[in-house]
N, C-alpha and C. Protein backbone atom coordinates (compact mmCIF):
# COMPACT_ATOMS: atom_id res chain seq x y z
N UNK A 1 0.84 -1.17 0.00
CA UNK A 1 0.00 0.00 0.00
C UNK A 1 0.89 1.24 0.00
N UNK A 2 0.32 2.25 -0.85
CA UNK A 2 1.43 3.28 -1.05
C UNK A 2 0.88 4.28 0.20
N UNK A 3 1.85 5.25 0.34
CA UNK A 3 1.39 6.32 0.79
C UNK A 3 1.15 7.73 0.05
N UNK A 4 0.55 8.57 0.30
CA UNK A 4 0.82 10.09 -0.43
C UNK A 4 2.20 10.74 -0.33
N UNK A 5 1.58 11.76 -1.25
CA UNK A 5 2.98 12.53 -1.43
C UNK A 5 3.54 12.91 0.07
N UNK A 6 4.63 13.35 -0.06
CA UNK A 6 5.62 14.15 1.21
C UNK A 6 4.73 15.69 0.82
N UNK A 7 5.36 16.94 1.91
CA UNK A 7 5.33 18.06 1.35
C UNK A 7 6.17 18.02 0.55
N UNK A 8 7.57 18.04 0.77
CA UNK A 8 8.96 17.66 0.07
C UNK A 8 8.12 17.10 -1.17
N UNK A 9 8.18 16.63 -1.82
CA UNK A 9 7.13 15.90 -3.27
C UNK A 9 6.10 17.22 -3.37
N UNK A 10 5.58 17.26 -3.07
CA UNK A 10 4.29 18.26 -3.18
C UNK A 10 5.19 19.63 -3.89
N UNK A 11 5.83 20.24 -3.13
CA UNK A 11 6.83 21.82 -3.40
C UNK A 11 7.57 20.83 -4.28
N UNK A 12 8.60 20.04 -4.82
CA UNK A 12 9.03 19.61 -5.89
C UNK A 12 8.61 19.82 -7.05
N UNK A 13 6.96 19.26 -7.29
CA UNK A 13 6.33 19.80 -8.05
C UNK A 13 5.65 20.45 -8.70
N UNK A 14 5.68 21.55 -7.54
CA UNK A 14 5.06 22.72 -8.03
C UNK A 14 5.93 23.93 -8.15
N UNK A 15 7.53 23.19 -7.88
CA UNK A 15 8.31 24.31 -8.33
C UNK A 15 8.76 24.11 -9.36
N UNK A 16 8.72 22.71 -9.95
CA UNK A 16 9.04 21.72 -11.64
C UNK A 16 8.29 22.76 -12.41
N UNK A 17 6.48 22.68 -11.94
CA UNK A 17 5.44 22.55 -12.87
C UNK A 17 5.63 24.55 -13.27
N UNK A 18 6.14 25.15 -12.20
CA UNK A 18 6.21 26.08 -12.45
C UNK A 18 7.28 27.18 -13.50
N UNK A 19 8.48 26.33 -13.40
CA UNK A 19 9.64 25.91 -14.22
C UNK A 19 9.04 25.63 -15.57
N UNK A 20 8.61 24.50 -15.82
CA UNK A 20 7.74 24.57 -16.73
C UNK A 20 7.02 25.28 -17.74
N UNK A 21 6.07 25.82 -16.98
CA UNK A 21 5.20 27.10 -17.22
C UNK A 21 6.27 28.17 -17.84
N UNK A 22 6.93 28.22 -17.24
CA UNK A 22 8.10 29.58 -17.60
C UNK A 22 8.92 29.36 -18.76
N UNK A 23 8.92 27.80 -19.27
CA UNK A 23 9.43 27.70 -20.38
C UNK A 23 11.03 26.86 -19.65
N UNK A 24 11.55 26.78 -18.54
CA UNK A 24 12.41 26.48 -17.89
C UNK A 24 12.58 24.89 -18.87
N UNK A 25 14.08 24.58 -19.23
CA UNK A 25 14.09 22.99 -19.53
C UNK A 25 13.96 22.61 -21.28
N UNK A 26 13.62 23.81 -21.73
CA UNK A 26 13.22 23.86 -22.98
C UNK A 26 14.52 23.33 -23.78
N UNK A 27 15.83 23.56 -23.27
CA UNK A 27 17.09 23.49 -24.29
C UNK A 27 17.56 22.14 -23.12
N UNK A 28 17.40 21.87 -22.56
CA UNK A 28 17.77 20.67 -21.65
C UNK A 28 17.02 19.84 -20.97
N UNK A 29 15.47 19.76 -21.48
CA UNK A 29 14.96 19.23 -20.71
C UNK A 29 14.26 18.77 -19.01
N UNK A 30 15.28 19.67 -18.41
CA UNK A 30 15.97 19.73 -16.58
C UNK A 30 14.90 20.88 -16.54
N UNK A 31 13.87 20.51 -15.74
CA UNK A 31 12.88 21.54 -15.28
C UNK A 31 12.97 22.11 -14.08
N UNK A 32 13.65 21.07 -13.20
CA UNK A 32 14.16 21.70 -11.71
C UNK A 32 15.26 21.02 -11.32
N UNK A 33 16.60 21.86 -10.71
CA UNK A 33 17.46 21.47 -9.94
C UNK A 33 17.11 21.11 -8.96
N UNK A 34 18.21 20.24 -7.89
CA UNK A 34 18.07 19.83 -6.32
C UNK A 34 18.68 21.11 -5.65
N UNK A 35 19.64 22.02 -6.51
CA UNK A 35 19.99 23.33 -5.90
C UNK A 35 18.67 24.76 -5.66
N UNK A 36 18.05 24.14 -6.61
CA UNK A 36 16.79 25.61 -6.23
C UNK A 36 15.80 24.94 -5.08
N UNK A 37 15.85 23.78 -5.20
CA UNK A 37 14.88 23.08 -4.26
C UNK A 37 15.39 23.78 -2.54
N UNK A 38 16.93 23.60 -2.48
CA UNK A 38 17.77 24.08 -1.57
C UNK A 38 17.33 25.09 -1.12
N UNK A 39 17.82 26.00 -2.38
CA UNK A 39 16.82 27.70 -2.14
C UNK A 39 15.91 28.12 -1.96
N UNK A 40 14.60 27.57 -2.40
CA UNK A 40 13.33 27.65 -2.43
C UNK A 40 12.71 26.80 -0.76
N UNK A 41 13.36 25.67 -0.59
CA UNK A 41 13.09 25.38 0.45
C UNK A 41 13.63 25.22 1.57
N UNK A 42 14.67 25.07 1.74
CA UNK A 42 15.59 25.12 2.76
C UNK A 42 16.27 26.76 3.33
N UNK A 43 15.74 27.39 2.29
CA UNK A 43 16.42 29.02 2.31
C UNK A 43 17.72 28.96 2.58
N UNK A 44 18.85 28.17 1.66
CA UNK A 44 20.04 28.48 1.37
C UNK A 44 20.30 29.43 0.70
N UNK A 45 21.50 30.09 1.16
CA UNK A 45 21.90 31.09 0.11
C UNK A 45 23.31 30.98 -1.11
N UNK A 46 23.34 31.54 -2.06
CA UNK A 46 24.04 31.12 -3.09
C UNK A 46 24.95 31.73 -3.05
N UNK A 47 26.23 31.37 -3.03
CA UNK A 47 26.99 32.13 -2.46
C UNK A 47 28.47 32.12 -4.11
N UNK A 48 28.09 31.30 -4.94
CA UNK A 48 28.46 31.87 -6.46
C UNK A 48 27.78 30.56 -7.27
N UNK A 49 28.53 30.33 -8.41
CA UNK A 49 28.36 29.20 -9.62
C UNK A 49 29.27 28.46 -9.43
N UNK A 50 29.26 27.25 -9.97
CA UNK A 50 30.09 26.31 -11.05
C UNK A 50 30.06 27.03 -12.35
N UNK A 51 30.98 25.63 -12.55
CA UNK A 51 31.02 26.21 -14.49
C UNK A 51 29.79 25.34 -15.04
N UNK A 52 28.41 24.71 -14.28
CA UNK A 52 27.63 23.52 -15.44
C UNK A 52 26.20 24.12 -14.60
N UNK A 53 25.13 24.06 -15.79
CA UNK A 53 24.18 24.57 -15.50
C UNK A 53 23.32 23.68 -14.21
N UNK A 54 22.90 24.43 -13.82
CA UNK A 54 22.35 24.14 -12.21
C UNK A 54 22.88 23.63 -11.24
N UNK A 55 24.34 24.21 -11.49
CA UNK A 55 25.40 23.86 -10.09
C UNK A 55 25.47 25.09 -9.49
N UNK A 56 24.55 25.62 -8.60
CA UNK A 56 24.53 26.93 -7.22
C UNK A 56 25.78 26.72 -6.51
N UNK A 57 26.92 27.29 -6.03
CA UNK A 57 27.36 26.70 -5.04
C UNK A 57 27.25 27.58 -3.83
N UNK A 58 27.27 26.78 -2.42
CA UNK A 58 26.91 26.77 -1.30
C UNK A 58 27.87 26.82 -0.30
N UNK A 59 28.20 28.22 0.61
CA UNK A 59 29.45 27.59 1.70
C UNK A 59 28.29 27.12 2.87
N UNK A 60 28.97 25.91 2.68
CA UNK A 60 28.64 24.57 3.71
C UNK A 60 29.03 25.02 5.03
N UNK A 61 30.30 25.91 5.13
CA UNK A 61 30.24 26.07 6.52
C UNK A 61 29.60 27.17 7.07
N UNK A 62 28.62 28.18 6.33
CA UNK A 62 27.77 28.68 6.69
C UNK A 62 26.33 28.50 7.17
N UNK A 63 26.06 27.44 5.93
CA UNK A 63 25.01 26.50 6.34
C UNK A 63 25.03 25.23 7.36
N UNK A 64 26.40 24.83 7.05
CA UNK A 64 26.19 23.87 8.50
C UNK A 64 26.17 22.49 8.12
N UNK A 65 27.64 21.73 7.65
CA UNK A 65 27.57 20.53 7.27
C UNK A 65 26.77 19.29 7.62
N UNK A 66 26.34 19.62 8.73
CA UNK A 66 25.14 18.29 8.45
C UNK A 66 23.91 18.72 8.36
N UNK A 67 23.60 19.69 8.23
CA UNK A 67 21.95 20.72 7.50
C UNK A 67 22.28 20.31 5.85
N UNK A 68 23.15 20.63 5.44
CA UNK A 68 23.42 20.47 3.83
C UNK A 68 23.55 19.54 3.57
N UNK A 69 23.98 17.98 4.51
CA UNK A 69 24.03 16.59 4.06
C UNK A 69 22.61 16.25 4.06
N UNK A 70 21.93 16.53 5.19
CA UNK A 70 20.55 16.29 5.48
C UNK A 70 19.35 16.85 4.46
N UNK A 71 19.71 17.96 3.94
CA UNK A 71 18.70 18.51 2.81
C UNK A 71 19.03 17.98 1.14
N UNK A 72 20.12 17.48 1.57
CA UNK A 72 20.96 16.99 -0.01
C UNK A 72 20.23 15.49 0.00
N UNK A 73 20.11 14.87 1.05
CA UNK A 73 19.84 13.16 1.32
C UNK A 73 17.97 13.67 0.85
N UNK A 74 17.09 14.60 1.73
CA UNK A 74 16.10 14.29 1.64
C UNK A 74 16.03 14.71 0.21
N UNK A 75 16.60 15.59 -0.67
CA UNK A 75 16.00 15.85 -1.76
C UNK A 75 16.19 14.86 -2.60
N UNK A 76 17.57 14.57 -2.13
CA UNK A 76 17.93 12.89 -3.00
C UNK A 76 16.61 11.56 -3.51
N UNK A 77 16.24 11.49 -1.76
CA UNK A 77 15.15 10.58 -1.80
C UNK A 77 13.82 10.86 -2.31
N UNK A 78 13.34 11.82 -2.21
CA UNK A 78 12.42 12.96 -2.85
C UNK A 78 12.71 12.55 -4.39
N UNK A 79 13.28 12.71 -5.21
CA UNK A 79 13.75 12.99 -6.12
C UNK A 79 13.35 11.33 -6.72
N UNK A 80 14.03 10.42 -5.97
CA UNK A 80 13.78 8.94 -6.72
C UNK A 80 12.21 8.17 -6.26
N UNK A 81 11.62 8.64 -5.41
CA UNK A 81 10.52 8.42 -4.85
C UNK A 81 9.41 9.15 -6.04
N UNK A 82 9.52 10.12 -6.29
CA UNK A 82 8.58 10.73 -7.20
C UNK A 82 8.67 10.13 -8.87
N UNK A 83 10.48 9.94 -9.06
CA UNK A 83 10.70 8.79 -10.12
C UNK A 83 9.70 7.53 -10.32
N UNK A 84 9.83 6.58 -8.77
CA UNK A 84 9.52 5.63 -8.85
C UNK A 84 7.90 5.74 -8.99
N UNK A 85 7.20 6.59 -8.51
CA UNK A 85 5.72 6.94 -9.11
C UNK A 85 5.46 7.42 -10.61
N UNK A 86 6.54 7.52 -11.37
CA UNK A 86 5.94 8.01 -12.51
C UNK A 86 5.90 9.68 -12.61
N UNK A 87 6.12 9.50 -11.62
CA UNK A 87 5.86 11.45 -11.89
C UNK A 87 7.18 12.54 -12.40
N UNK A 88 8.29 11.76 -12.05
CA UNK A 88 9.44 12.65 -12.55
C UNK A 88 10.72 11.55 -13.63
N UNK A 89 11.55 12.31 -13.92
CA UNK A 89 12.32 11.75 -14.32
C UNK A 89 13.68 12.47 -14.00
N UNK A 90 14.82 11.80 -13.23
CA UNK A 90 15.45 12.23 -12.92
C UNK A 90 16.87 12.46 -14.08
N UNK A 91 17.61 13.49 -13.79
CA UNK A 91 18.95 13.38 -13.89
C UNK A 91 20.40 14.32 -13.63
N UNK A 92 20.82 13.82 -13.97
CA UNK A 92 22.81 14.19 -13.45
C UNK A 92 23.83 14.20 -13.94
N UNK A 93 24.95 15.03 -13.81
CA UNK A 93 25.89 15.67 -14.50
C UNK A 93 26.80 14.30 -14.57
N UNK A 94 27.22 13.93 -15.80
CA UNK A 94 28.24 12.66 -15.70
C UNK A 94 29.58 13.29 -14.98
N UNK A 95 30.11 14.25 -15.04
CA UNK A 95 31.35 15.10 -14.37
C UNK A 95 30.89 15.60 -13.21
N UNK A 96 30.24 16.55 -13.18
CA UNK A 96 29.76 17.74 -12.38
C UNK A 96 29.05 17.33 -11.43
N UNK A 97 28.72 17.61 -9.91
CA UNK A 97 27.47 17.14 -9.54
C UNK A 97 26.44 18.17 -9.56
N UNK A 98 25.54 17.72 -9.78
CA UNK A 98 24.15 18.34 -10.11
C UNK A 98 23.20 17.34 -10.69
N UNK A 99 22.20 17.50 -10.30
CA UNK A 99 20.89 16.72 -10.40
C UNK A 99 19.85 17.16 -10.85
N UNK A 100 18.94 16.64 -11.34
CA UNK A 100 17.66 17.99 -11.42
C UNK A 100 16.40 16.56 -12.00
N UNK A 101 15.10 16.88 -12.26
CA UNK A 101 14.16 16.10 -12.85
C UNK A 101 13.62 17.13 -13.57
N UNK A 102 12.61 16.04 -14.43
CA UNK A 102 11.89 17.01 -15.43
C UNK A 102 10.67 15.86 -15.50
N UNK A 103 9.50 16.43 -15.24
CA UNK A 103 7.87 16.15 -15.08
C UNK A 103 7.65 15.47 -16.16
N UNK A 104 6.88 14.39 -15.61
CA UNK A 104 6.42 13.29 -16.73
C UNK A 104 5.00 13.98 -16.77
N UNK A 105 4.31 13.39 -17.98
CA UNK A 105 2.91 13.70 -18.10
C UNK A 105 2.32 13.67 -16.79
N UNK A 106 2.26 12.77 -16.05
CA UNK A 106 1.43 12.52 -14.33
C UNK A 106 2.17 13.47 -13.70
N UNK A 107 3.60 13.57 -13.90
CA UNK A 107 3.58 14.75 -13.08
C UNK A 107 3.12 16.05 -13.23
N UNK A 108 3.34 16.45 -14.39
CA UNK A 108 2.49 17.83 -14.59
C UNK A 108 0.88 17.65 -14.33
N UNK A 109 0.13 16.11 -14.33
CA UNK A 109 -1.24 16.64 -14.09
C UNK A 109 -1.28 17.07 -12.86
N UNK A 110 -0.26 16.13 -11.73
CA UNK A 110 -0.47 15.83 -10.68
C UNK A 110 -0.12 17.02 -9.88
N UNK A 111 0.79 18.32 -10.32
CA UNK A 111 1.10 19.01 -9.92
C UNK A 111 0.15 20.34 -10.54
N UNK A 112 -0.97 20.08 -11.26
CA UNK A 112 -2.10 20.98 -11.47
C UNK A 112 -2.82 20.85 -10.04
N UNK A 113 -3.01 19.56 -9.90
CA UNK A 113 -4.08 19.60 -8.69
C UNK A 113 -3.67 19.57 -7.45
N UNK A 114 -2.27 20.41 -7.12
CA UNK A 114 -1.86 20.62 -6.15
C UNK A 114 -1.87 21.72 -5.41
């Protein structure tokens, strides 16, 4: 028996679906990073770039190395949990780290009626 979404799942996809909407993903597919998720939900701050698109980087020792392991793990799981429903599709920098998904059909309905 499954359970419902997380909030974590819920704000995932309505910051995808909104990404989306904006046209976000259009040249890459990648509708949301695990770094804006950071920002948007965790209220990290960005403190410059990488050189690869949707790598934010983060001083960790501002935020607080096990706050940033802990929000990195839940978005992680977040991230393959919403996979494993069908609703996202994940992916990641073969070099770089960075992650991001991009909304399957169910996910964009699913994130209308959210």
């Amino acid at each position: 028996m499954g359970r419902g979404l997380s909030d974590l799942q819920k704000t995932i996809l309505k910051l995808a679906a909104a990404n989306a909407a904006r046209g976000v993903g259009v040249d890459n597919g990648v509708h949301l990073y695990a770094s804006e998720v950071m920002i948007a939900v965790y209220d990290f701050k960005v403190t410059g770039w990488r050189d690869t698109v949707g790598s934010h980087k983060f001083d960790v020792s501002v935020i607080g190395e096990g706050k940033y392991q802990a929000a990195a793990a839940a978005i992680s799981r977040a991230f393959a949990r919403l996979e494993a429903r069908g609703r996202v599709m994940r992916y990641s920098g073969a070099v770089s780290h960075w992650s991001g998904i991009a909304l399957t059909d169910l996910g964009q309905s699913t994130a209308r009626l959210l």
